[in-house]
C-alpha atoms as a PDB file:
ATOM      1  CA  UNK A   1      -5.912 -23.321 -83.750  1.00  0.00           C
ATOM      2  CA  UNK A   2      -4.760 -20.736 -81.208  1.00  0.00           C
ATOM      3  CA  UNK A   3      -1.270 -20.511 -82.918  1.00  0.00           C
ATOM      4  CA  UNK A   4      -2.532 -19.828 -85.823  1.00  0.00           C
ATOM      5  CA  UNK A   5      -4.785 -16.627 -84.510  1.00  0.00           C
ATOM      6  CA  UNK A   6      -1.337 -15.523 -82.746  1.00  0.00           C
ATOM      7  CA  UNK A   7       0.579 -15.957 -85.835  1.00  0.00           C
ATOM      8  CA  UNK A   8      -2.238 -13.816 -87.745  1.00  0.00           C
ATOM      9  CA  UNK A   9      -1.944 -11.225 -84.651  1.00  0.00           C
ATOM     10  CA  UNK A  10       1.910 -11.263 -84.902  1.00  0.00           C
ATOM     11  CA  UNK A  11       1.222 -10.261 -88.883  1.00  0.00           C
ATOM     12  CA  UNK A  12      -0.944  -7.984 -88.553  1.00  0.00           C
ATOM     13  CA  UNK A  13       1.389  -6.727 -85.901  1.00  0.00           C
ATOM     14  CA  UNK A  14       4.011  -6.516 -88.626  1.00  0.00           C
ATOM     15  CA  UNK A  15       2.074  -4.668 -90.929  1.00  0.00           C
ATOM     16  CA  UNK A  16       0.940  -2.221 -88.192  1.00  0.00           C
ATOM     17  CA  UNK A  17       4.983  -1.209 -87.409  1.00  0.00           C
ATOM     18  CA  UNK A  18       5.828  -0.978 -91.040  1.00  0.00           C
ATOM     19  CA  UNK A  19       2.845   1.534 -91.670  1.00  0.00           C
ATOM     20  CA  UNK A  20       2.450   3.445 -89.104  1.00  0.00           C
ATOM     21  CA  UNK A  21       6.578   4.043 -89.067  1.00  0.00           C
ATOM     22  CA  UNK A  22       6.669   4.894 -92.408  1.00  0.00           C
ATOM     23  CA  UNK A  23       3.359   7.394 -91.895  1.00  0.00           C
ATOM     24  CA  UNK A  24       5.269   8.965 -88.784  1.00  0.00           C
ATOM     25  CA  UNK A  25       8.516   9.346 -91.210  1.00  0.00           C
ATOM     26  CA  UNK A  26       6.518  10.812 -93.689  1.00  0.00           C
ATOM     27  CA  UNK A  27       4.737  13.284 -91.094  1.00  0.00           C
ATOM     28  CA  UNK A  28       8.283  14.459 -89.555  1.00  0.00           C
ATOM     29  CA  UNK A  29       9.528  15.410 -92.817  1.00  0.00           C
ATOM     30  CA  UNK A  30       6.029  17.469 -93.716  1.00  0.00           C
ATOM     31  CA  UNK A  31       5.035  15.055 -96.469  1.00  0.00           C
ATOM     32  CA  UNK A  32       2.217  16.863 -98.538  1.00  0.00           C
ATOM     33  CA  UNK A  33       0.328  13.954 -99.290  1.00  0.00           C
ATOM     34  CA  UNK A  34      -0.579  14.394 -95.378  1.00  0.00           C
ATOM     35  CA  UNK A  35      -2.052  18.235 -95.991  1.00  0.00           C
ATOM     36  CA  UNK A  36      -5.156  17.317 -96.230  1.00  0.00           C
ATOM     37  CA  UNK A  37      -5.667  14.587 -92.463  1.00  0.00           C
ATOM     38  CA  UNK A  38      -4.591  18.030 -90.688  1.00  0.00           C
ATOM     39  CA  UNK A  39      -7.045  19.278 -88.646  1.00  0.00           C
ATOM     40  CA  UNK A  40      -6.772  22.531 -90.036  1.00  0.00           C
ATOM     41  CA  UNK A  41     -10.490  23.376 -89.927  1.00  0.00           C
ATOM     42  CA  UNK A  42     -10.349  25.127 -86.511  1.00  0.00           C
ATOM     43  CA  UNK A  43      -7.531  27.079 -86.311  1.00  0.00           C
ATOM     44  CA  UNK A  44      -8.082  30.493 -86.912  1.00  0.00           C
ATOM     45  CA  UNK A  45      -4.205  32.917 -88.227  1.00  0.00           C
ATOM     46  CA  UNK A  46      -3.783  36.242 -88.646  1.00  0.00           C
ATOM     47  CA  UNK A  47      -0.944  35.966 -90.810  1.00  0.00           C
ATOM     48  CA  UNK A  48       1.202  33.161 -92.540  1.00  0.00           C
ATOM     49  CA  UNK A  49       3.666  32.626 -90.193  1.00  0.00           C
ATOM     50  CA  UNK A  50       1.159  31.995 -87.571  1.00  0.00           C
ATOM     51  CA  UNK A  51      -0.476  28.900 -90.320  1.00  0.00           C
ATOM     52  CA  UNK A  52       3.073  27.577 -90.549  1.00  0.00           C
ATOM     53  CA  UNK A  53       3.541  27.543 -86.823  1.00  0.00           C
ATOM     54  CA  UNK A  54       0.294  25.647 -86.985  1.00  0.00           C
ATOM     55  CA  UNK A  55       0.917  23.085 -89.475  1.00  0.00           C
ATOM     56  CA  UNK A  56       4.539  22.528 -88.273  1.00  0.00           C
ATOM     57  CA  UNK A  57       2.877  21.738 -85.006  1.00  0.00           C
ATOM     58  CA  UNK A  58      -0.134  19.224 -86.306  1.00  0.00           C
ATOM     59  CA  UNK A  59       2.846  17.332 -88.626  1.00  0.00           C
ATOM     60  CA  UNK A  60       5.299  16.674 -85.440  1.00  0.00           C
ATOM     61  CA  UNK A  61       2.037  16.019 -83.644  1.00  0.00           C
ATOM     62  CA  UNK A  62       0.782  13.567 -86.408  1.00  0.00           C
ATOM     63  CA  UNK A  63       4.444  11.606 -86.187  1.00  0.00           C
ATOM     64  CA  UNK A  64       4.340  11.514 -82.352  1.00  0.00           C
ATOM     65  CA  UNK A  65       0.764   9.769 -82.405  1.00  0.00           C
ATOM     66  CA  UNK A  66       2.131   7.610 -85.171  1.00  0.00           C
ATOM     67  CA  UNK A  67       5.027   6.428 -83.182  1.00  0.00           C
ATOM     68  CA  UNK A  68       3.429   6.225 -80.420  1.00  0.00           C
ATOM     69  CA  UNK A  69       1.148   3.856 -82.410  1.00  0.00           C
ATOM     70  CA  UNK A  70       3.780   1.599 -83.927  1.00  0.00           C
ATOM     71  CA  UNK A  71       4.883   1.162 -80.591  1.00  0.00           C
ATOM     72  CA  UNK A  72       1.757  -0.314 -79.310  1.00  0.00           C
ATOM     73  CA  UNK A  73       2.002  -2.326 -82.479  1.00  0.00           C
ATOM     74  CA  UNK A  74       5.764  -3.666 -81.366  1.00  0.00           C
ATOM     75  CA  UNK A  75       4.810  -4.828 -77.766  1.00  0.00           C
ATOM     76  CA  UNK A  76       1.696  -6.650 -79.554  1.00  0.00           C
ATOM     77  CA  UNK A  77       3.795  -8.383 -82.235  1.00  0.00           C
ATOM     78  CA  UNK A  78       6.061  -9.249 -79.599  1.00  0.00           C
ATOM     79  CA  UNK A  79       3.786 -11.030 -76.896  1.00  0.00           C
ATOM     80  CA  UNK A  80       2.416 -12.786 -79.991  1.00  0.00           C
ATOM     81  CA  UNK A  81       5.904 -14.195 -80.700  1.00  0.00           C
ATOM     82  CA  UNK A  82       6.702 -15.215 -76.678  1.00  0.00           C
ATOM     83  CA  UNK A  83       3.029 -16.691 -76.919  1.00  0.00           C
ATOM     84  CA  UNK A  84       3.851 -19.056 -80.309  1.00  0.00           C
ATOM     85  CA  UNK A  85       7.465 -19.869 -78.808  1.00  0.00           C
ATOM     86  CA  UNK A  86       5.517 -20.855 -75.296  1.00  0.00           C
ATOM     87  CA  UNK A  87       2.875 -22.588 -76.959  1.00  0.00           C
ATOM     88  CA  UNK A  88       5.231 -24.739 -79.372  1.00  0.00           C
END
């Protein structure tokens, strides 16, 4: 029984790395699709280049917190695997 909650850890593990990397990609290159999960509501420009500063800043910020993620995601899928290999 407690190999199979590992192996369903170790999958969801999976799925978490996969995501999350491909959000972060998408962040770095300043998808649009991502506009909108800015928090864009409290910052307050006086011109454009100031918003763009902004935004550039909340996208590399997104795709840091996103890799940072995925790596959490890595070190769980990976004590999953060293628990199923110690456990079979």
């Amino acid at each position: 029984m407690a190999a199979t909650k590992s192996i369903i850890c170790l999958l969801l593990s999976i799925w978490g790395v996969v995501m999350l990397g491909i959000m972060g990609i998408l962040l770095y290159v300043k998808s649009l699709a991502f506009i909108e999960d800015l928090p864009l509501h409290g910052i307050h420009v006086s011109n454009v280049d100031e918003l763009y500063k902004n935004v550039d800043r909340l996208y590399a910020q997104g795709a840091k917190n996103c890799g940072i993620a995925a790596g959490v995601y890595l070190v769980i899928a990976v004590a999953m695997i060293i628990r199923i290999r110690v456990k079979n």
